[in-house]
PDB file of N, CA and C in Angstrom:
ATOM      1  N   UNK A   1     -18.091  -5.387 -10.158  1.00  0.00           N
ATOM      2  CA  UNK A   1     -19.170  -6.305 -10.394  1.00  0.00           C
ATOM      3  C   UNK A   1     -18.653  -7.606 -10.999  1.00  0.00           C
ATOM      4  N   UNK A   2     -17.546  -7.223 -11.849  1.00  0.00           N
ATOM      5  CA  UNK A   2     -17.199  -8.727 -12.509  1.00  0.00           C
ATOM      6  C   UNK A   2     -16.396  -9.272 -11.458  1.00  0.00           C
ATOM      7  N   UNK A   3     -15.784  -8.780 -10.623  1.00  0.00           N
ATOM      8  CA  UNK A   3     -14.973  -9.391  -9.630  1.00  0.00           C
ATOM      9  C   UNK A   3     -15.800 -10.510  -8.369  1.00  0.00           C
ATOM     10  N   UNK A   4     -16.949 -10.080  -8.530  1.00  0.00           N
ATOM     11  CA  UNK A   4     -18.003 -10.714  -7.742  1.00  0.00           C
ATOM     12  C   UNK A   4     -18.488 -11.745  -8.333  1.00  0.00           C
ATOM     13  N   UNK A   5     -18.650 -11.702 -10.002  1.00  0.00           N
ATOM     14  CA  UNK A   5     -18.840 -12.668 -10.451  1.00  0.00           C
ATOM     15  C   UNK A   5     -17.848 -13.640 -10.571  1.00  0.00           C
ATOM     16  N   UNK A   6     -16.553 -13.094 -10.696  1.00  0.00           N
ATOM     17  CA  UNK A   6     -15.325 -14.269 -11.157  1.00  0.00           C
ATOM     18  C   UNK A   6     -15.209 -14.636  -9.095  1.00  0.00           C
ATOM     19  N   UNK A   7     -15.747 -14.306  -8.409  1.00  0.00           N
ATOM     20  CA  UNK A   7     -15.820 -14.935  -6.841  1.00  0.00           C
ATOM     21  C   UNK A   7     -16.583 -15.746  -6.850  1.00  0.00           C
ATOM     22  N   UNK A   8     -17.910 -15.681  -7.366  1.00  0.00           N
ATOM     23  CA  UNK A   8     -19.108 -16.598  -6.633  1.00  0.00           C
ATOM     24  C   UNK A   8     -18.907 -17.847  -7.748  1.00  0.00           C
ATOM     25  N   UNK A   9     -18.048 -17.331  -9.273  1.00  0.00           N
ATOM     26  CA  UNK A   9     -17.997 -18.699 -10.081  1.00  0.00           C
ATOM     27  C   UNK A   9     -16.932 -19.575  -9.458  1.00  0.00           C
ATOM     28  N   UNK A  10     -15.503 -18.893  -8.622  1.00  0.00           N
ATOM     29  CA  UNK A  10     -14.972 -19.836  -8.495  1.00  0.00           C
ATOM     30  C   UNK A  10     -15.151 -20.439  -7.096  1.00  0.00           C
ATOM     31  N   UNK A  11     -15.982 -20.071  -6.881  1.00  0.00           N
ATOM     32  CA  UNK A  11     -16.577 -20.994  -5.575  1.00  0.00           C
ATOM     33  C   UNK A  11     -17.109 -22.347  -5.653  1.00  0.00           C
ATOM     34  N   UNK A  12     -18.301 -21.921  -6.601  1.00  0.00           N
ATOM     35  CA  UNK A  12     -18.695 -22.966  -7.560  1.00  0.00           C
ATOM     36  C   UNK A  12     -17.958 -23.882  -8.080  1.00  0.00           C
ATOM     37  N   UNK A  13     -17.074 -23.946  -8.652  1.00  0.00           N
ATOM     38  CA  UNK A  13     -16.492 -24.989  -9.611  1.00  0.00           C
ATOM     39  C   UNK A  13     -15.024 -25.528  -8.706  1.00  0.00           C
ATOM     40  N   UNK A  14     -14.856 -24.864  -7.387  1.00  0.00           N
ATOM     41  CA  UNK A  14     -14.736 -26.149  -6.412  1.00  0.00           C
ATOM     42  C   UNK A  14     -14.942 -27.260  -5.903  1.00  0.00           C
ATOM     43  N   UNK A  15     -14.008 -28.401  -6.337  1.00  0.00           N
ATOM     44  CA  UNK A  15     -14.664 -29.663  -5.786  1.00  0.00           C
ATOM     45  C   UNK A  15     -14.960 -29.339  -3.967  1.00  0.00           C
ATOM     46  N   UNK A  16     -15.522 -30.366  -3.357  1.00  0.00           N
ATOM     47  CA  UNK A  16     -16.216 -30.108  -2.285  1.00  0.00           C
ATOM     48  C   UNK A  16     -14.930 -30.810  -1.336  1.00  0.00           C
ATOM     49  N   UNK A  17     -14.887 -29.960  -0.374  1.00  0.00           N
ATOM     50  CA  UNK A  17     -14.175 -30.629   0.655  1.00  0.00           C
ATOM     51  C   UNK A  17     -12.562 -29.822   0.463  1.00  0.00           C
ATOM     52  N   UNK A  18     -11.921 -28.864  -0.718  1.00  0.00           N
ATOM     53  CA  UNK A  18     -11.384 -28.301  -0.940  1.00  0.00           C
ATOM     54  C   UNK A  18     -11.548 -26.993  -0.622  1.00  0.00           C
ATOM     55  N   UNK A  19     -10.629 -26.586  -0.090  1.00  0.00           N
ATOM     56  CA  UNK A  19     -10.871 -24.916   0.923  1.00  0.00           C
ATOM     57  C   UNK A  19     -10.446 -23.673  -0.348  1.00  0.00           C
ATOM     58  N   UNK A  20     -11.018 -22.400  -0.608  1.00  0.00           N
ATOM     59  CA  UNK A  20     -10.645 -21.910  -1.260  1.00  0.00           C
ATOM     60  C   UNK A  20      -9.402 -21.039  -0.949  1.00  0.00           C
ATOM     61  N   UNK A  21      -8.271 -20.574  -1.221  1.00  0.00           N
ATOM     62  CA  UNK A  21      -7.190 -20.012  -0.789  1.00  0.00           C
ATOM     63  C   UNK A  21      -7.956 -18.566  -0.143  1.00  0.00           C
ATOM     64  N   UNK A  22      -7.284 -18.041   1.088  1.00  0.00           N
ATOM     65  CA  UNK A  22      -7.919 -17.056   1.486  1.00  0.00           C
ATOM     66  C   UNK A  22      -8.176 -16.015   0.727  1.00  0.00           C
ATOM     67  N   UNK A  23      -8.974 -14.727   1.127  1.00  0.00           N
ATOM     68  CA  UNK A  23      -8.819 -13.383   0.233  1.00  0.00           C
ATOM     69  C   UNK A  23      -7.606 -12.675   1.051  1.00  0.00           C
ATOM     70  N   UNK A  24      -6.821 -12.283  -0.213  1.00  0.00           N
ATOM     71  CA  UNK A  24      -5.766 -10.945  -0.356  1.00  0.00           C
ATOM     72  C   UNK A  24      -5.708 -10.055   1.115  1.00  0.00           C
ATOM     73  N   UNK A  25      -4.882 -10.174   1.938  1.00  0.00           N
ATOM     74  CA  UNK A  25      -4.966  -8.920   2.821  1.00  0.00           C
ATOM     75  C   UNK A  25      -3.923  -7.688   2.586  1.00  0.00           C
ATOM     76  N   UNK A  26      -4.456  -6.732   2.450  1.00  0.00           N
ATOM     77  CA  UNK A  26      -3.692  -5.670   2.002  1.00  0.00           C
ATOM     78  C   UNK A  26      -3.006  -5.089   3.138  1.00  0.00           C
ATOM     79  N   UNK A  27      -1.372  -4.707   3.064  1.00  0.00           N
ATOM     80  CA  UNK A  27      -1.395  -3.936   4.474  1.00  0.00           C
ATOM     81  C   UNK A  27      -1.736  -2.364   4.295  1.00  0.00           C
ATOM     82  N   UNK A  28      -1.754  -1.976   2.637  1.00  0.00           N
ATOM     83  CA  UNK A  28      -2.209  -0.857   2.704  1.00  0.00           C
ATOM     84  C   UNK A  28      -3.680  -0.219   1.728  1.00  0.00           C
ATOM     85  N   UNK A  29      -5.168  -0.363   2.680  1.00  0.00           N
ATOM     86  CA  UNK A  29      -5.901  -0.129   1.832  1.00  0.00           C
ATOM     87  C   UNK A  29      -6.552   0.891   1.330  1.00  0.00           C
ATOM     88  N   UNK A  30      -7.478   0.664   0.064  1.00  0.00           N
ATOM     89  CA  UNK A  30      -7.265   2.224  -0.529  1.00  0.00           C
ATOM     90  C   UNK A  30      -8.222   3.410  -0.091  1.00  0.00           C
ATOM     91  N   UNK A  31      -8.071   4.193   0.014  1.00  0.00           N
ATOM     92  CA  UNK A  31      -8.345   5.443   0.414  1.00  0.00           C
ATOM     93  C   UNK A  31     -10.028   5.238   0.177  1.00  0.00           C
ATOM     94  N   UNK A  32     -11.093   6.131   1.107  1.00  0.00           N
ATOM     95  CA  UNK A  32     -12.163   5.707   0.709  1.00  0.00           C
ATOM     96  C   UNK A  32     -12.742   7.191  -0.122  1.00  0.00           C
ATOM     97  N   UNK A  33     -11.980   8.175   0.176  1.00  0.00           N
ATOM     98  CA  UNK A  33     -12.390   9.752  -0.495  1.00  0.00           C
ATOM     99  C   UNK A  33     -11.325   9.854  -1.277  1.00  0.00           C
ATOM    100  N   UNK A  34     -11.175  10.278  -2.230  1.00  0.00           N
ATOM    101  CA  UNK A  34      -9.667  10.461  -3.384  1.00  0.00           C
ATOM    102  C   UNK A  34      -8.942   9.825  -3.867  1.00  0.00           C
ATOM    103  N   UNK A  35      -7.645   9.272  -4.186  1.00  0.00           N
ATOM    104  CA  UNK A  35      -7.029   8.474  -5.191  1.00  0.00           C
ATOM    105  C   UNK A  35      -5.809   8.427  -3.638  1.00  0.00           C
ATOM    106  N   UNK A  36      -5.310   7.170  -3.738  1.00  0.00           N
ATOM    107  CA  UNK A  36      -4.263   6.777  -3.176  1.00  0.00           C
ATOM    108  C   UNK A  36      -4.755   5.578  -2.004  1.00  0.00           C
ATOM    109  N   UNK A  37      -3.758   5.779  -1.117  1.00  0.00           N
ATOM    110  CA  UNK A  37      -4.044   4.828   0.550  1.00  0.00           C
ATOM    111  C   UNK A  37      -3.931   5.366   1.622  1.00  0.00           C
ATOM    112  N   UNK A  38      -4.583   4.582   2.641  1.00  0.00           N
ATOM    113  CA  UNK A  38      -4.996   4.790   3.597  1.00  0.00           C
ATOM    114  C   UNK A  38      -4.179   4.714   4.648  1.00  0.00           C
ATOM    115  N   UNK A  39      -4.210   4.458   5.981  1.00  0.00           N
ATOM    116  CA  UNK A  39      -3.274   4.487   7.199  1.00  0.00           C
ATOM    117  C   UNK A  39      -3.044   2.640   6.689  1.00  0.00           C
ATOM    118  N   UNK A  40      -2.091   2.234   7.436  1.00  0.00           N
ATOM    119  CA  UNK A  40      -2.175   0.764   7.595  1.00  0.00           C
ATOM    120  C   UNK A  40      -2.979  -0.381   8.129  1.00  0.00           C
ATOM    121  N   UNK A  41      -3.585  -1.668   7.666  1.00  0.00           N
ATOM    122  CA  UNK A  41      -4.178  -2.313   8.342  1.00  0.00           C
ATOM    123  C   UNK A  41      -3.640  -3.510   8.793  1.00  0.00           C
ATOM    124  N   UNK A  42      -2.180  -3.630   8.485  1.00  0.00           N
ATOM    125  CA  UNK A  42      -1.095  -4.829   8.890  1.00  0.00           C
ATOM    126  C   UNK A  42      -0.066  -4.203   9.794  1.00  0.00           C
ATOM    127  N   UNK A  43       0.417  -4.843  10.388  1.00  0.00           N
ATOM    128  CA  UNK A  43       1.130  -4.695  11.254  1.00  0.00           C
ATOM    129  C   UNK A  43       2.626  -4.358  10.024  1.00  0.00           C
ATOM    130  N   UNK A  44       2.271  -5.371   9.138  1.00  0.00           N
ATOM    131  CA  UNK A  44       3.684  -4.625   7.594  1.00  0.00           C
ATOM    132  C   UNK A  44       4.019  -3.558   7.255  1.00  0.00           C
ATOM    133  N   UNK A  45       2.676  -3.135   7.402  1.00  0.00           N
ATOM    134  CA  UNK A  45       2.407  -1.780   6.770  1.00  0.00           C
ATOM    135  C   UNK A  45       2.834  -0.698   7.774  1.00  0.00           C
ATOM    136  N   UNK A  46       2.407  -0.586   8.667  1.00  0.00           N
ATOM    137  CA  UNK A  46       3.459   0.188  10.298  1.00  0.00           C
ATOM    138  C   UNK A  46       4.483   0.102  10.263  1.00  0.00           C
ATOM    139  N   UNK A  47       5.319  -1.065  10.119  1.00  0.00           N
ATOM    140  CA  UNK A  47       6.584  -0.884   9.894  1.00  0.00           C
ATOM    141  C   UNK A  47       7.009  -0.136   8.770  1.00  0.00           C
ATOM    142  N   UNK A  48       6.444  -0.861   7.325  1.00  0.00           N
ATOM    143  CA  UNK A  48       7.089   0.049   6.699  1.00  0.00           C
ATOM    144  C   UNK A  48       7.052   1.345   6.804  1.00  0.00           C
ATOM    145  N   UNK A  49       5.724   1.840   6.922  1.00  0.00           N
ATOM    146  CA  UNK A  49       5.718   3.420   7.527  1.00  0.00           C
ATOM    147  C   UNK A  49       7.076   3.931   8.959  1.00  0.00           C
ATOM    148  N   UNK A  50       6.908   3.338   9.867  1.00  0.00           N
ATOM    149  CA  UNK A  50       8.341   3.322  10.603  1.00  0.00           C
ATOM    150  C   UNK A  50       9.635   3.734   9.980  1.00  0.00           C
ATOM    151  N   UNK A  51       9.891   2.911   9.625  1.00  0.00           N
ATOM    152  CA  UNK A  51      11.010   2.011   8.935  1.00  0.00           C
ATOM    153  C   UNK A  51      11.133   3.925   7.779  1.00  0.00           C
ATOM    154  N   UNK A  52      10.359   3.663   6.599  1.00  0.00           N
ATOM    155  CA  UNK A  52      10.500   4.979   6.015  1.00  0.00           C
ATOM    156  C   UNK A  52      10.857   6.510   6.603  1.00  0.00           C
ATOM    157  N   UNK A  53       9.851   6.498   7.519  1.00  0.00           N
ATOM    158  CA  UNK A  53      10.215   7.789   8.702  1.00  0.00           C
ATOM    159  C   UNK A  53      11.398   7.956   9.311  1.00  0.00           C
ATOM    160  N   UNK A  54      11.988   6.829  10.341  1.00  0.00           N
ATOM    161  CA  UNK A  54      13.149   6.853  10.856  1.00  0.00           C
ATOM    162  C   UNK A  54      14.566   7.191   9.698  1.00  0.00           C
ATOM    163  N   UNK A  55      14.009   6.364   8.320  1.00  0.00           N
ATOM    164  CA  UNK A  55      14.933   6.653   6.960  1.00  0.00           C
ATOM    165  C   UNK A  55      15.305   8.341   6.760  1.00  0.00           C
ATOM    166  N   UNK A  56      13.539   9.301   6.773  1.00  0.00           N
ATOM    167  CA  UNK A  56      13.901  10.096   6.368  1.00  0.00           C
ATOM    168  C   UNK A  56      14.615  11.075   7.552  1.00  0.00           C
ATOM    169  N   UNK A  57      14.460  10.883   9.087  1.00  0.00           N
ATOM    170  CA  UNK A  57      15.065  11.125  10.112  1.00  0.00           C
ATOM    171  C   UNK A  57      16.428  11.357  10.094  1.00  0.00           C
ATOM    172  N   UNK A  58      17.065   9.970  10.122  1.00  0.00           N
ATOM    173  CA  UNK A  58      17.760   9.552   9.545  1.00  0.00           C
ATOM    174  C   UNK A  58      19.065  10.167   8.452  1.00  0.00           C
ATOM    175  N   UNK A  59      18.200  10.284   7.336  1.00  0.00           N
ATOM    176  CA  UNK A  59      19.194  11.364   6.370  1.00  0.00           C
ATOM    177  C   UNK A  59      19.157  12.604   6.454  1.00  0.00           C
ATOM    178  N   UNK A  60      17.968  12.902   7.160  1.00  0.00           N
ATOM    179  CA  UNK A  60      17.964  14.970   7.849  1.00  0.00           C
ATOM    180  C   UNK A  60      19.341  15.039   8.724  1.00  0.00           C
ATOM    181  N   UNK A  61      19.507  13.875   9.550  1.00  0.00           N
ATOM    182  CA  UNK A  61      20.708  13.855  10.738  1.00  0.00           C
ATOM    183  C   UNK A  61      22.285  13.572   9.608  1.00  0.00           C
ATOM    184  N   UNK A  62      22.156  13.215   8.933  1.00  0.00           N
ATOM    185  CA  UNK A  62      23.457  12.686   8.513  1.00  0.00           C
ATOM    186  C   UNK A  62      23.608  13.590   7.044  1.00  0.00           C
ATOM    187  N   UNK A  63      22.311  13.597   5.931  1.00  0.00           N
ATOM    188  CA  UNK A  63      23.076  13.788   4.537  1.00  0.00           C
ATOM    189  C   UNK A  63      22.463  15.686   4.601  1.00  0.00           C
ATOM    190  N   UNK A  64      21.864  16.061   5.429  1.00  0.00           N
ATOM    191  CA  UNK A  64      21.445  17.479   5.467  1.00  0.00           C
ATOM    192  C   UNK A  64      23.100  18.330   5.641  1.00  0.00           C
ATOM    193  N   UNK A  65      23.256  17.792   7.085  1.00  0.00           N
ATOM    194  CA  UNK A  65      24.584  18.880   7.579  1.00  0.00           C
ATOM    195  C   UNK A  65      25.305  18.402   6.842  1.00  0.00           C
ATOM    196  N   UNK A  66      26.057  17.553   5.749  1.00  0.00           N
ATOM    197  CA  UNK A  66      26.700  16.835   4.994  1.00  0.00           C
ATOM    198  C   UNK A  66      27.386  17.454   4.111  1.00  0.00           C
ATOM    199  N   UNK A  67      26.282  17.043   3.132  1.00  0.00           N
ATOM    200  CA  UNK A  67      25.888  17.210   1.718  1.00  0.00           C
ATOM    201  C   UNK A  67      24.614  18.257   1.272  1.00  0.00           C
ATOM    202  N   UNK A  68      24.227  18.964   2.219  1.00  0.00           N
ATOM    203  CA  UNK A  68      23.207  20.169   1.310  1.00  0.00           C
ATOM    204  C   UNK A  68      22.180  19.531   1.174  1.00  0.00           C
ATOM    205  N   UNK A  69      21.192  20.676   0.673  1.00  0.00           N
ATOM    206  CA  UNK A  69      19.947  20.164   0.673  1.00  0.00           C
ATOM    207  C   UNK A  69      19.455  19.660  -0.440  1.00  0.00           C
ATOM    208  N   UNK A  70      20.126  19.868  -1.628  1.00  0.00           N
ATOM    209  CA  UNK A  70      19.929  19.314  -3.081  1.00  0.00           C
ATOM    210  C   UNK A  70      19.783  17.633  -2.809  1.00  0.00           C
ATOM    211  N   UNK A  71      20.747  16.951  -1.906  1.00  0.00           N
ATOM    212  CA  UNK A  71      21.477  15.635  -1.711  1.00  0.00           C
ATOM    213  C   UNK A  71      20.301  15.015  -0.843  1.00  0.00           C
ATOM    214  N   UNK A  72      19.663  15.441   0.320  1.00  0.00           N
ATOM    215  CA  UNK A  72      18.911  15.309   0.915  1.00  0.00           C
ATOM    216  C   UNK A  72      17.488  15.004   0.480  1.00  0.00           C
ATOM    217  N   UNK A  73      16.931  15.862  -0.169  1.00  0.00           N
ATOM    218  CA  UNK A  73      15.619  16.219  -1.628  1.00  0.00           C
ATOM    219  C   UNK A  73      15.755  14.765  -2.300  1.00  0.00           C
ATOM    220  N   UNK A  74      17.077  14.634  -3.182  1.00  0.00           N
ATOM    221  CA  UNK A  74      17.191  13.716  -3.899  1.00  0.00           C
ATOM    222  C   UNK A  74      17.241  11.897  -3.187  1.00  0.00           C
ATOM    223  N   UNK A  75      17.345  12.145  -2.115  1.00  0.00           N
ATOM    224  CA  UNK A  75      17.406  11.172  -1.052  1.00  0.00           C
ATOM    225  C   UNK A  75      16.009  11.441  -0.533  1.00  0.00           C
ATOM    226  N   UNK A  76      15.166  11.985  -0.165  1.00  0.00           N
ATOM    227  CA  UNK A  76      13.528  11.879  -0.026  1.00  0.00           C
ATOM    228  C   UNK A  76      12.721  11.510  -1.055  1.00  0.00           C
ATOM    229  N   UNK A  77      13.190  11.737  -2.010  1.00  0.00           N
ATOM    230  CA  UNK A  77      12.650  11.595  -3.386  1.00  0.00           C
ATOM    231  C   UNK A  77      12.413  10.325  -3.813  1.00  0.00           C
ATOM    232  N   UNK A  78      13.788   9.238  -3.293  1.00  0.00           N
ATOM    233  CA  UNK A  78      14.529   8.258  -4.060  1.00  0.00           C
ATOM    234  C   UNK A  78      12.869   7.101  -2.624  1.00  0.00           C
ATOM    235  N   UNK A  79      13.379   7.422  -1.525  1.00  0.00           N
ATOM    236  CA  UNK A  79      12.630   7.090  -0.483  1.00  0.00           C
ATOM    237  C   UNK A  79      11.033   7.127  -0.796  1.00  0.00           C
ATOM    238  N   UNK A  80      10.522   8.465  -0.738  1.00  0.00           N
ATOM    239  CA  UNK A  80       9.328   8.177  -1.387  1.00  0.00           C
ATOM    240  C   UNK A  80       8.663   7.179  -2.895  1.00  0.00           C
ATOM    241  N   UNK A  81       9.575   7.362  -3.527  1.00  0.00           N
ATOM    242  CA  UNK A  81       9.344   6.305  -4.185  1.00  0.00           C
ATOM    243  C   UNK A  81       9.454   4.399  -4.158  1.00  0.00           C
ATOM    244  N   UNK A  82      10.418   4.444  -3.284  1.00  0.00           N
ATOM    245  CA  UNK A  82      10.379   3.306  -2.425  1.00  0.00           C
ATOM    246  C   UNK A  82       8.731   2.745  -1.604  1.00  0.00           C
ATOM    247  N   UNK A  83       8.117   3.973  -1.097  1.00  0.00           N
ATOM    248  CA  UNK A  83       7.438   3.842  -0.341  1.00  0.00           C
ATOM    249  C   UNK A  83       6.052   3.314  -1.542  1.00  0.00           C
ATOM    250  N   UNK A  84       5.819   4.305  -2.157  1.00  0.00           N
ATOM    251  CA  UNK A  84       4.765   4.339  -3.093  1.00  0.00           C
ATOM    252  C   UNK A  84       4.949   2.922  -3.991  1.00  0.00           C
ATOM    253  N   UNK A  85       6.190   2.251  -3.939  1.00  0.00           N
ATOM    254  CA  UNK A  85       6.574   1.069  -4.882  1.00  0.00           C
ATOM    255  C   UNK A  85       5.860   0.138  -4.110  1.00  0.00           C
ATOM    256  N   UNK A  86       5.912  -0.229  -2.856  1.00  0.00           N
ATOM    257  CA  UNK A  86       5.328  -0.517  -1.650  1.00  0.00           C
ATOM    258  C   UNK A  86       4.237  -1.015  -1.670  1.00  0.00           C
ATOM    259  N   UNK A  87       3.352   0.431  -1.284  1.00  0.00           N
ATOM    260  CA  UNK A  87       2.074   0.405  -1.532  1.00  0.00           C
ATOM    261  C   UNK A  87       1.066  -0.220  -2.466  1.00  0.00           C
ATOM    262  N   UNK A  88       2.114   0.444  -3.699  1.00  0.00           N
ATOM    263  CA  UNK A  88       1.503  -0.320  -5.202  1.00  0.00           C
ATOM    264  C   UNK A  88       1.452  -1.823  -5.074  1.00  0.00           C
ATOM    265  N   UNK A  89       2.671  -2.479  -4.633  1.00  0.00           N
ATOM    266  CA  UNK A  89       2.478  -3.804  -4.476  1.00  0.00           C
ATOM    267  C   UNK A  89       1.526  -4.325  -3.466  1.00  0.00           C
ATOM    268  N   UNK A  90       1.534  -3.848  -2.412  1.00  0.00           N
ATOM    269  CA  UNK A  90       1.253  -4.428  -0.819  1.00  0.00           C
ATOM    270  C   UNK A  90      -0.199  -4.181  -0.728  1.00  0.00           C
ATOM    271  N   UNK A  91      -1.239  -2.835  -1.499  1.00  0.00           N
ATOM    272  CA  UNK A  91      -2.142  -2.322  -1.200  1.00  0.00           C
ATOM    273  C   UNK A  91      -2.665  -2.424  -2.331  1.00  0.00           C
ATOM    274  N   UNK A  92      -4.203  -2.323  -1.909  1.00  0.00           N
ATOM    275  CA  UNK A  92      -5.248  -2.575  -2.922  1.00  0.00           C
ATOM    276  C   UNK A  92      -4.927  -1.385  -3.954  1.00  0.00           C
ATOM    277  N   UNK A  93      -5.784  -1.829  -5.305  1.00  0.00           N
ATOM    278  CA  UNK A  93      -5.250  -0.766  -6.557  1.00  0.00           C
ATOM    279  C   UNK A  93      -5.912   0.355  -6.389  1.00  0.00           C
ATOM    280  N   UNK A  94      -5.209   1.388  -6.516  1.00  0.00           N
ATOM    281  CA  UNK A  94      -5.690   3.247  -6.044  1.00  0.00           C
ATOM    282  C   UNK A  94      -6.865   3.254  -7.320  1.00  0.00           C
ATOM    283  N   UNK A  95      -7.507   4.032  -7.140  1.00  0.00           N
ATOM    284  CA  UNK A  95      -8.817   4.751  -8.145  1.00  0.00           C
ATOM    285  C   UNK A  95      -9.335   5.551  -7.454  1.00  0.00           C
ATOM    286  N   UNK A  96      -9.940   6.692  -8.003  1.00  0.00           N
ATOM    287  CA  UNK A  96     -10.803   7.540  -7.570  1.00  0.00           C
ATOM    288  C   UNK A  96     -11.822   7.095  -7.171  1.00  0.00           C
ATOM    289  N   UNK A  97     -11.995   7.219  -6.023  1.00  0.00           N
ATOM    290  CA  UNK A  97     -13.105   7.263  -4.935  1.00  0.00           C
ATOM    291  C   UNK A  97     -13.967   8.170  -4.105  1.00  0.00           C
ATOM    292  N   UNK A  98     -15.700   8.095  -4.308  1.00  0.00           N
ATOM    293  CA  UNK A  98     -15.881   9.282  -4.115  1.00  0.00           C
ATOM    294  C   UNK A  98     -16.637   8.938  -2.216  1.00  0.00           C
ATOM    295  N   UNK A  99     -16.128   7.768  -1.742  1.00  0.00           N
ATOM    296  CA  UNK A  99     -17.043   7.281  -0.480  1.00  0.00           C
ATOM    297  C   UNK A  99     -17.768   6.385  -0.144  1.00  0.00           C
ATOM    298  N   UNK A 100     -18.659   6.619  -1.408  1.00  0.00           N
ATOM    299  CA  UNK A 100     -20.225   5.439  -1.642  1.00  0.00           C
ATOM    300  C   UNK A 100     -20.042   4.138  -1.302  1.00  0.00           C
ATOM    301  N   UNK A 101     -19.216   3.673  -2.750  1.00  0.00           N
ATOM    302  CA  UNK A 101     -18.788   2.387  -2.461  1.00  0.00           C
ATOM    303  C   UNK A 101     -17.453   1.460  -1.923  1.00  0.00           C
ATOM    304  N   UNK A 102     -17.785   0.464  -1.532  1.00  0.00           N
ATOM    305  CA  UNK A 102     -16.626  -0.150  -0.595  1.00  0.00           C
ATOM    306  C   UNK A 102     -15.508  -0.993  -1.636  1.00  0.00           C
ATOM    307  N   UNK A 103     -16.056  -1.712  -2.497  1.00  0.00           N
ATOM    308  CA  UNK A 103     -15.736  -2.723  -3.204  1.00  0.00           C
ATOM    309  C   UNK A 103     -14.701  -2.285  -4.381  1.00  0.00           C
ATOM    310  N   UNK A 104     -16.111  -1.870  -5.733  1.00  0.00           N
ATOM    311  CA  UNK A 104     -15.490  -1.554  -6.752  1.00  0.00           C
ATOM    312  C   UNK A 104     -16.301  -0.331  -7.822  1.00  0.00           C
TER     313      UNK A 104
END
């Protein structure tokens, strides 16, 4: 609700003829049932999903037959957190959500 208000004030107190900077596009937005995110809505966000997958592909092919599965774990681990670092930045802020509302 206050976010609506700090929108419609700074609309207002635009001089005229000055464009307001666009709204935020997230490539990853948040979940509309439970806490976290959703599939992607940027083409960024696909990649990074890509990009992560082929990673963990990737080290199944090379650090599995290697190095064991301890090495591997710790290398999904390191990755998922990469991913979730991601998100946090790239995607709207997670909260529990029960559906209802869209906004806030």
């Amino acid at each position: 609700m206050q976010e609506v208000a700090r929108r419609r004030l700074s609309y207002e107190i635009v001089p005229e003829g000055m464009c307001m900077p666009e709204e935020r596009k997230y490539w990853f937005p948040a979940k509309r049932y439970g806490w976290g995110w959703g599939p992607p809505t940027a083409w960024q966000g696909w990649v990074v999903l890509l990009v992560f997958f082929a990673m963990v592909l990737g080290g199944a092919a090379t650090i599995l037959p290697r190095q064991g599965a301890p090495a591997f774990l710790l290398y999904t681990v390191l990755l998922v957190v990469v991913l979730i670092a991601i998100c946090w930045i790239k995607g709207e802020r997670p909260r529990w959500r029960w559906g209802g509302d869209k906004g806030g």
